[in-house]
C-alpha atoms as a PDB file:
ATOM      1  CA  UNK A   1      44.221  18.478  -4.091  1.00  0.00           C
ATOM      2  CA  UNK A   2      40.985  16.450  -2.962  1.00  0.00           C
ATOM      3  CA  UNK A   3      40.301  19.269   0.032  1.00  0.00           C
ATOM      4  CA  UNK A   4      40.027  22.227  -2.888  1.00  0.00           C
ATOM      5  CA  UNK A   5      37.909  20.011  -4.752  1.00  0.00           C
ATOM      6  CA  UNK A   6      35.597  19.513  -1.949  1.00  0.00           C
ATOM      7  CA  UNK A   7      35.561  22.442  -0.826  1.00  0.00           C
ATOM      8  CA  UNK A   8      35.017  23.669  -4.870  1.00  0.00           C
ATOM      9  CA  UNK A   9      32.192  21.693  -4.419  1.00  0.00           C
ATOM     10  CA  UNK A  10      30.294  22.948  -1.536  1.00  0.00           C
ATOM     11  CA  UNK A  11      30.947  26.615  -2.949  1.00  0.00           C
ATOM     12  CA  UNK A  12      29.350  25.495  -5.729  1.00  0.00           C
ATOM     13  CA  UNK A  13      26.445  24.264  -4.867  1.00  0.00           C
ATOM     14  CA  UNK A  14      25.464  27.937  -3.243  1.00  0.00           C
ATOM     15  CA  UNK A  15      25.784  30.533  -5.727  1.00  0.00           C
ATOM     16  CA  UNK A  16      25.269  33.501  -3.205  1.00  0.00           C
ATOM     17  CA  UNK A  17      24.018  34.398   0.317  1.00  0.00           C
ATOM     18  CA  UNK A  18      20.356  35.795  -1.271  1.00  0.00           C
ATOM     19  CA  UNK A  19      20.340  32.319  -3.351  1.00  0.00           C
ATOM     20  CA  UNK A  20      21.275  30.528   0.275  1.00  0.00           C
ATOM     21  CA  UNK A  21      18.335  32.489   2.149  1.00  0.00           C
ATOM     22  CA  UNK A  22      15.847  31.742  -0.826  1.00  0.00           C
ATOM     23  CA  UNK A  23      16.321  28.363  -0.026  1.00  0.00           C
ATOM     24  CA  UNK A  24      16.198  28.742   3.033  1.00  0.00           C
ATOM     25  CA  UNK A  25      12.803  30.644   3.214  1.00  0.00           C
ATOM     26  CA  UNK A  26      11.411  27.564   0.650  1.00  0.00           C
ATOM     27  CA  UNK A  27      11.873  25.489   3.627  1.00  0.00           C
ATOM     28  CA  UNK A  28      10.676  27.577   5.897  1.00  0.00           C
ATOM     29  CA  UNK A  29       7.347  28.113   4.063  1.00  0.00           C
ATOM     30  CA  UNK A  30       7.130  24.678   2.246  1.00  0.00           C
ATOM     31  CA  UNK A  31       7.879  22.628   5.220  1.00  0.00           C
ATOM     32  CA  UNK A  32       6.952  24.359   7.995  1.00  0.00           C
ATOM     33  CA  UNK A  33      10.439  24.772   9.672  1.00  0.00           C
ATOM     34  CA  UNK A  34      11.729  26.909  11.693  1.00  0.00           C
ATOM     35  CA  UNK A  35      14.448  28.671   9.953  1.00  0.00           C
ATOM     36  CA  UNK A  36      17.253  27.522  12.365  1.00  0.00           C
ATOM     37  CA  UNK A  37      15.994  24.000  11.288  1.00  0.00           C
ATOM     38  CA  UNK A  38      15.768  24.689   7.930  1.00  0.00           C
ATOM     39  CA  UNK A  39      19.341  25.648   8.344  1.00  0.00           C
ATOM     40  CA  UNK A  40      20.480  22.340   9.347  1.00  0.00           C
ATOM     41  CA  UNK A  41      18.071  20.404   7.554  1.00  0.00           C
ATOM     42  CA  UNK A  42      19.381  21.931   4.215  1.00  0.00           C
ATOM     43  CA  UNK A  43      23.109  21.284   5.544  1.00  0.00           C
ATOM     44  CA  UNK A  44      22.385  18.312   6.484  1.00  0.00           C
ATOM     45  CA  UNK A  45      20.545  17.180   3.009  1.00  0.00           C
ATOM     46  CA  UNK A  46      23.420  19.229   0.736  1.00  0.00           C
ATOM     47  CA  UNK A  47      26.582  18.216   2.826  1.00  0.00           C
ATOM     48  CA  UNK A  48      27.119  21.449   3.163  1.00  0.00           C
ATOM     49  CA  UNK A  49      29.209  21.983   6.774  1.00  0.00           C
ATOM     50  CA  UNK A  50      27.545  24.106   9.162  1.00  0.00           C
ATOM     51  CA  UNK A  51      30.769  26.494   9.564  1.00  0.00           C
ATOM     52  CA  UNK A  52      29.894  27.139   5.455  1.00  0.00           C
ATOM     53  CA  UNK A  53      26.157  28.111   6.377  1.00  0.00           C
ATOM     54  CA  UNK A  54      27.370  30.535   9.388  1.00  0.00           C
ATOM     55  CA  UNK A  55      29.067  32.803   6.560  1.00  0.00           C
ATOM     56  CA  UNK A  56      26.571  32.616   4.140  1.00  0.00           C
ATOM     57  CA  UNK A  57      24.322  33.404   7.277  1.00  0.00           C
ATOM     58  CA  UNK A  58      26.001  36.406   8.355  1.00  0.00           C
ATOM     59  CA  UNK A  59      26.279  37.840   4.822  1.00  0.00           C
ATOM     60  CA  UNK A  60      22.865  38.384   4.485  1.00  0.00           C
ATOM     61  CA  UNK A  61      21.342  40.632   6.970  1.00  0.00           C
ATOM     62  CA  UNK A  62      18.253  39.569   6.421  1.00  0.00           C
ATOM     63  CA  UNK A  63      18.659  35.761   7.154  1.00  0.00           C
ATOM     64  CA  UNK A  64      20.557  36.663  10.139  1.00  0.00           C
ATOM     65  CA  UNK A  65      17.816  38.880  11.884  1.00  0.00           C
ATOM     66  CA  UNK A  66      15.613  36.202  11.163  1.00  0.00           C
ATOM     67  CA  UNK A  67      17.985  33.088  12.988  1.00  0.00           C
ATOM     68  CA  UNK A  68      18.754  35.984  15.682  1.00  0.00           C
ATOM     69  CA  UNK A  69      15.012  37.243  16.277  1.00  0.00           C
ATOM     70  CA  UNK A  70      14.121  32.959  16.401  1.00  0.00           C
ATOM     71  CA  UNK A  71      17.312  31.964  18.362  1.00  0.00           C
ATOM     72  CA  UNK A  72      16.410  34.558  21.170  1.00  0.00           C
ATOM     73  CA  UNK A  73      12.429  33.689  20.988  1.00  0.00           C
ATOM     74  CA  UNK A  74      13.810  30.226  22.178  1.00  0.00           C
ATOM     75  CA  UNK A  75      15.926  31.007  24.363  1.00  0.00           C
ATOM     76  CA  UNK A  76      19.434  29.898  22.588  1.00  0.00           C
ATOM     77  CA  UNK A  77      20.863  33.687  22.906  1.00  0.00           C
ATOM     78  CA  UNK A  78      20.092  36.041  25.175  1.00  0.00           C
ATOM     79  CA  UNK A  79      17.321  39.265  24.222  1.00  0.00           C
ATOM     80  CA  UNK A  80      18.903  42.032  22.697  1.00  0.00           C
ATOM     81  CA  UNK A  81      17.612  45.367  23.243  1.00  0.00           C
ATOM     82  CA  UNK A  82      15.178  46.652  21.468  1.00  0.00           C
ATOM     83  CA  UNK A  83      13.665  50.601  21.153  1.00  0.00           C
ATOM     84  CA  UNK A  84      10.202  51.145  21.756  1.00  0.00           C
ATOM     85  CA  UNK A  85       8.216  52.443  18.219  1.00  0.00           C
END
């Protein structure tokens, strides 16, 4: 009974993936973050578990082109092809 009502609770606090990604863009912009940072940083500040943010994250294809396009500027994952325009 107390895991459903934590895990009520983190569901809660997130409405929707385009709800998690506006917040997630406020960082970005507000703070100066990077958005994989801004990732963790809102985790970290909602107790929200990462896992929880990885399917919000890859329901919006938008926030996830953004963490991929960053993550590969870094270095964390490899460069994916890309077509010449």
């Amino acid at each position: 009974m107390i895991i459903t009502e934590i895990n009520s609770m983190e569901i809660n606090s997130i409405k929707s993936p385009s709800q998690f990604m506006l917040e997630i863009d406020k960082l970005v912009d507000e703070k100066g973050m990077d958005y994989i940072e801004a990732v963790l940083y809102y985790c970290d500040s909602q107790d929200i578990e990462i896992e929880t943010a990885a399917s919000l994250i890859k329901s919006s294809a938008k926030l996830k082109a953004k963490v991929q396009i960053e993550a590969e500027n870094q270095n964390y994952l490899p460069k994916s092809g890309k077509l010449p325009l």
